[in-house]
Protein backbone atom coordinates (compact mmCIF):
# COMPACT_ATOMS: atom_id res chain seq x y z
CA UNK A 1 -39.39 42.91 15.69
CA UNK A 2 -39.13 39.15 14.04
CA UNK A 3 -42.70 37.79 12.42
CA UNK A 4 -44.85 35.35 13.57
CA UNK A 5 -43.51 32.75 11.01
CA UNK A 6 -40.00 33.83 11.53
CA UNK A 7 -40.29 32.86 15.31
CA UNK A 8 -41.85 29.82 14.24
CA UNK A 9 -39.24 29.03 11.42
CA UNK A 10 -36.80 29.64 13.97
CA UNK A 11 -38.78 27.20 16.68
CA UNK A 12 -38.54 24.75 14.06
CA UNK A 13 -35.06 24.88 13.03
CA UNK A 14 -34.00 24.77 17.08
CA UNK A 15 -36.45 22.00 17.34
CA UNK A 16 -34.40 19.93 14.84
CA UNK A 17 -30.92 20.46 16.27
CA UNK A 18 -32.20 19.71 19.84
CA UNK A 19 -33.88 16.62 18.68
CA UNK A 20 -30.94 16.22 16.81
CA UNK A 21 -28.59 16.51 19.28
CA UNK A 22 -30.27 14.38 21.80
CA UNK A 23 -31.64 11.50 19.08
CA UNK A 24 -28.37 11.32 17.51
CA UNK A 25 -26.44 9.48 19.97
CA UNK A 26 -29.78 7.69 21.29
CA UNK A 27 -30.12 6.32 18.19
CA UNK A 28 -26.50 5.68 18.19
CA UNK A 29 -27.09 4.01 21.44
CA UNK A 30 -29.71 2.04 19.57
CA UNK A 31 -28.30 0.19 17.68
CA UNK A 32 -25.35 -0.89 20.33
CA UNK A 33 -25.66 -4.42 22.42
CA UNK A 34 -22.74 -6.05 24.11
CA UNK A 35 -20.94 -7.88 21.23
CA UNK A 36 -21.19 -11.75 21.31
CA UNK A 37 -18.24 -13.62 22.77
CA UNK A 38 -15.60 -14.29 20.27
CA UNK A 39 -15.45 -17.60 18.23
CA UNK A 40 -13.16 -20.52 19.88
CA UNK A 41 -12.59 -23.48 18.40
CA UNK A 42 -13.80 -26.44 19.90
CA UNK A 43 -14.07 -30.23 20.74
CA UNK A 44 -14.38 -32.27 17.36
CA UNK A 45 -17.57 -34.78 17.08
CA UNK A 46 -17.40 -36.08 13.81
CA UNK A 47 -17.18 -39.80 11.99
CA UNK A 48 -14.84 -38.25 9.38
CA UNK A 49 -11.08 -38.93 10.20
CA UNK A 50 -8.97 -36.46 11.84
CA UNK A 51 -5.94 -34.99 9.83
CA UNK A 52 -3.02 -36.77 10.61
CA UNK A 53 -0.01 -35.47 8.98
CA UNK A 54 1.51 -32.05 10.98
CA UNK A 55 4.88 -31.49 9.52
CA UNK A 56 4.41 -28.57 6.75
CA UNK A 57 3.05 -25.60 5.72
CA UNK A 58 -0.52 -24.42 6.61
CA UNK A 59 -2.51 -21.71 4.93
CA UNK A 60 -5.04 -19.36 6.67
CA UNK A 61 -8.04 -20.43 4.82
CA UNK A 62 -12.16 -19.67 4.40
CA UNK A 63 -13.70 -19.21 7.95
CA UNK A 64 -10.91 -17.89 9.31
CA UNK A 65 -11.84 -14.37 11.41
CA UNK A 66 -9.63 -11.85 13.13
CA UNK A 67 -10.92 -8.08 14.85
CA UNK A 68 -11.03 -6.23 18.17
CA UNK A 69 -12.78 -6.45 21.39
CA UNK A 70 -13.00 -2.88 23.42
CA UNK A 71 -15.23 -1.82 26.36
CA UNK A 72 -16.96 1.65 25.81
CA UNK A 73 -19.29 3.99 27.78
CA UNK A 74 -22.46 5.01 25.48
CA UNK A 75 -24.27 7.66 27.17
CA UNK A 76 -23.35 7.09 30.26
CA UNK A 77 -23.50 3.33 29.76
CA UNK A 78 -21.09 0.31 29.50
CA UNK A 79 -21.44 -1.58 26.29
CA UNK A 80 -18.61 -4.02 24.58
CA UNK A 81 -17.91 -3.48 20.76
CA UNK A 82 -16.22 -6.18 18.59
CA UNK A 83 -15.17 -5.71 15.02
CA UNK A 84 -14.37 -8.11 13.30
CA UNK A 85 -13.50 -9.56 9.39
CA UNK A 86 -12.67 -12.22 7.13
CA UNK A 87 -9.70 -10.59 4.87
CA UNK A 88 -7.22 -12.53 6.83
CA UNK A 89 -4.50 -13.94 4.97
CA UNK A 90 -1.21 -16.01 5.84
CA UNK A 91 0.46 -19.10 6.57
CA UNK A 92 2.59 -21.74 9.14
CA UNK A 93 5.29 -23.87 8.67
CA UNK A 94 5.33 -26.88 11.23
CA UNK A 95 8.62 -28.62 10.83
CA UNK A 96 9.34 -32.07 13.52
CA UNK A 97 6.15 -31.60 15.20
CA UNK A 98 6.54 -27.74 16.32
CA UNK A 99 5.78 -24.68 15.15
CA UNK A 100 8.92 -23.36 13.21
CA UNK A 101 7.02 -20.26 12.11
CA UNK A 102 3.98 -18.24 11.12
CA UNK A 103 2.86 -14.92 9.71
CA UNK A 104 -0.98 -13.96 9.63
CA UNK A 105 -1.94 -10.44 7.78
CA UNK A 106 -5.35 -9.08 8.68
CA UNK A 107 -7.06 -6.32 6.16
CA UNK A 108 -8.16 -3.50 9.09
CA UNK A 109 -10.34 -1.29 6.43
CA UNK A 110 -12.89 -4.16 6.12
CA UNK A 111 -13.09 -4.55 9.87
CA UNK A 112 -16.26 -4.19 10.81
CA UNK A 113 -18.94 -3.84 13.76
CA UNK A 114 -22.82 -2.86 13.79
CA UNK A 115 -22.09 0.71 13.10
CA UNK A 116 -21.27 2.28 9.93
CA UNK A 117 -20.37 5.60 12.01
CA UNK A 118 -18.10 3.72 14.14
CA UNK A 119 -16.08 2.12 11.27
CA UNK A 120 -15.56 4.77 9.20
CA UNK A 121 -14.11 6.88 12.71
CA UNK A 122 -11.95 3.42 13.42
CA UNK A 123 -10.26 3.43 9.92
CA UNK A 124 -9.99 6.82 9.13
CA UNK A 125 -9.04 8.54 12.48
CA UNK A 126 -7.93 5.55 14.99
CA UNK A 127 -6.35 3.30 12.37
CA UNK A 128 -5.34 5.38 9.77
CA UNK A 129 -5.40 2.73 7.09
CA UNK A 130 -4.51 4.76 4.17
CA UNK A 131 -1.04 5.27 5.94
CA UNK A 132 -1.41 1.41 7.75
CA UNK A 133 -3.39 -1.18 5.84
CA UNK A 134 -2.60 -4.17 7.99
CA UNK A 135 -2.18 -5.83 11.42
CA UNK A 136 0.25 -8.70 11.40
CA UNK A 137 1.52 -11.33 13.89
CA UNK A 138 5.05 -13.24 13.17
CA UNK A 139 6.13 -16.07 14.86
CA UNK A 140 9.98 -16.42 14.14
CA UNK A 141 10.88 -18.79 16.77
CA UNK A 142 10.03 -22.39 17.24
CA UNK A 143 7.50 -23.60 19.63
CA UNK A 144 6.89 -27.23 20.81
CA UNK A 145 3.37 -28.47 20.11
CA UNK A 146 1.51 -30.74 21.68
CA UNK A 147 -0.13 -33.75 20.26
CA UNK A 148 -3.17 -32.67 18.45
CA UNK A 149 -6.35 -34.47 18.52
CA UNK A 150 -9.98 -33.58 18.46
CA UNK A 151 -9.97 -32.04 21.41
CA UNK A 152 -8.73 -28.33 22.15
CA UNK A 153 -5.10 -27.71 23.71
CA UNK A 154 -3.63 -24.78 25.00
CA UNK A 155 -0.35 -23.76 23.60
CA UNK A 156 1.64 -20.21 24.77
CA UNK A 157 3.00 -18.56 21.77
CA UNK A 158 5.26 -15.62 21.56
CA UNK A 159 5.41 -13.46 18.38
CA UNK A 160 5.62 -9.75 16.94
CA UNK A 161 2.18 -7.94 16.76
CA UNK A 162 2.75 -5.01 14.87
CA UNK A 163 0.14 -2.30 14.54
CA UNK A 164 -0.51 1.33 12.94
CA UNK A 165 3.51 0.25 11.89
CA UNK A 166 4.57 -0.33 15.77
CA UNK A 167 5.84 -3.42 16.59
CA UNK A 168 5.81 -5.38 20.07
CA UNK A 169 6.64 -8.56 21.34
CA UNK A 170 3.13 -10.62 22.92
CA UNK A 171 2.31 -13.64 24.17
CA UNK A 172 -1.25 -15.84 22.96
CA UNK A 173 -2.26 -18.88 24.90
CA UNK A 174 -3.69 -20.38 21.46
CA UNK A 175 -6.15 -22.87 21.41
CA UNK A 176 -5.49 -25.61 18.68
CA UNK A 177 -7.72 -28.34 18.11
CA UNK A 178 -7.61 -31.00 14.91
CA UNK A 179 -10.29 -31.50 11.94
CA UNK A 180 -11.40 -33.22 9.27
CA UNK A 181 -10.35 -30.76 7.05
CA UNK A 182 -6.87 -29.43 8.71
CA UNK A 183 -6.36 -27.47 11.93
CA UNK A 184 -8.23 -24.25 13.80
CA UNK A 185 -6.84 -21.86 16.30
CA UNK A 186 -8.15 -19.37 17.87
CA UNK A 187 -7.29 -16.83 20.69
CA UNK A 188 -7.17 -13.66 22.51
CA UNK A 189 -4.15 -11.08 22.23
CA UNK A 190 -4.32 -8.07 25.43
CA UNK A 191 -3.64 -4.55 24.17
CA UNK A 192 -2.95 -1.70 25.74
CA UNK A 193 -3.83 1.07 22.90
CA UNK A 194 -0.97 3.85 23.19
CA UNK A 195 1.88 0.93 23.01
CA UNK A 196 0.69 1.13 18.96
CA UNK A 197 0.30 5.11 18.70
CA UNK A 198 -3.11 4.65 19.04
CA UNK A 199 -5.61 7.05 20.79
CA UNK A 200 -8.87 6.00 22.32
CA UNK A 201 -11.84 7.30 20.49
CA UNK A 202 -13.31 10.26 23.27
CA UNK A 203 -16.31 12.04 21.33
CA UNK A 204 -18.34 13.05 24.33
CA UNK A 205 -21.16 10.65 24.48
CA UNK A 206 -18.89 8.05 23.70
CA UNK A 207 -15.37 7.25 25.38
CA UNK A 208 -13.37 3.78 24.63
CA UNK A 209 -11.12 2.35 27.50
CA UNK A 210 -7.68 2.35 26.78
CA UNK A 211 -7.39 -1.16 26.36
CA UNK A 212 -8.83 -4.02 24.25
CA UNK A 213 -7.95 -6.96 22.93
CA UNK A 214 -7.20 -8.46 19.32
CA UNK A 215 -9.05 -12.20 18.57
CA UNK A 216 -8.77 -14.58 15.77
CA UNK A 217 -10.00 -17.89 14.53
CA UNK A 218 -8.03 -19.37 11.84
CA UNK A 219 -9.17 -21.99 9.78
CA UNK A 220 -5.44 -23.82 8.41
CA UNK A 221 -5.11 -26.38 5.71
CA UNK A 222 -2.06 -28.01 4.38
């Protein structure tokens, strides 16, 4: 028949895994709020001159942003994750006044949300970025711009999203505004996860929808 101390060892050690159990995703849970709404540009208020020339090549510069916006259920409750990073890289070629082409290249193992857990599960198991380092989004036909002044404009723009090495054709209503220093854009790309070979996250206390969305704000100069 077990000791007094080896029921109470025992106690102990069941104590800790049920605590355990039940703490882990709590704290989990924790440390989750709904994600703030993504970065758009907007209306310039400045006394500094607006950029004037458009015609040439424009590089993704400092403050630009790109990540992911998905809806998951946390213990039974709805919370909205964004991850999100600054490795984003690229450039635009504006030739007559429209948008001749583009390429942006966004570094997915330094995306990033409020969880460490999280992250390391999105590159390692979702992403796979050992095999796929990179998202990227080509523009390879021309697209007429608007006038651009210090207030935003909405211009559709079809490209090639390609991610976890899948490629497929989207559409962006991007938001372009002028600024003293250059140009932003910014907007919103709908993704349905299994059109990129990519599965859901569904760990039991925690299940991701099956689709999201991919944002950026770019920061261009010429």
């Amino acid at each position: 028949m077990p000791s007094r101390r080896t029921w109470i060892v025992a106690g102990s050690v069941a104590g800790v895994v049920v605590v355990g159990a039940v703490a882990g995703p709590l704290v989990y849970a924790a440390l989750q709020e709904d994600a703030a709404p993504a970065r758009t540009v907007q209306v310039q208020e400045s006394d500094a001159p607006l950029v004037e020339a458009t015609d040439g090549t424009w590089t993704v510069g400092p403050g630009s942003t790109a990540g992911y916006r998905v809806d998951e259920v946390l213990n039974g409750a709805d919370v909205t994750v964004a991850g999100t990073t600054d490795q984003v890289s690229g450039s635009l070629v504006v030739a007559d006044g429209d948008l001749a082409s583009a390429d942006v290249e966004v570094d997915l193992a330094s995306v990033a949300t409020d969880s460490d857990r999280r992250d390391a599960y999105f590159r390692d198991e979702v992403m796979d970025v050992g095999q796929f380092p990179t998202a990227t989004f080509a523009v390879d036909q021309g697209v007429d711009l608007p006038e651009l002044t210090g207030t935003p404009v909405t211009v559709p723009v079809a490209g090639s999203l390609t991610v976890r090495g899948v490629t497929q054709q989207v559409t962006v209503d991007l938001s372009v505004v002028r600024t003293a220093d250059g140009v932003q854009a910014s907007g919103s790309i709908p993704v349905t996860f299994a059109d990129y070979d990519v599965t859901p996250p569904n760990l039991g206390f925690v299940s991701v929808e099956d689709t999201g969305s991919i944002e950026f704000f770019l920061s261009l100069t010429q």
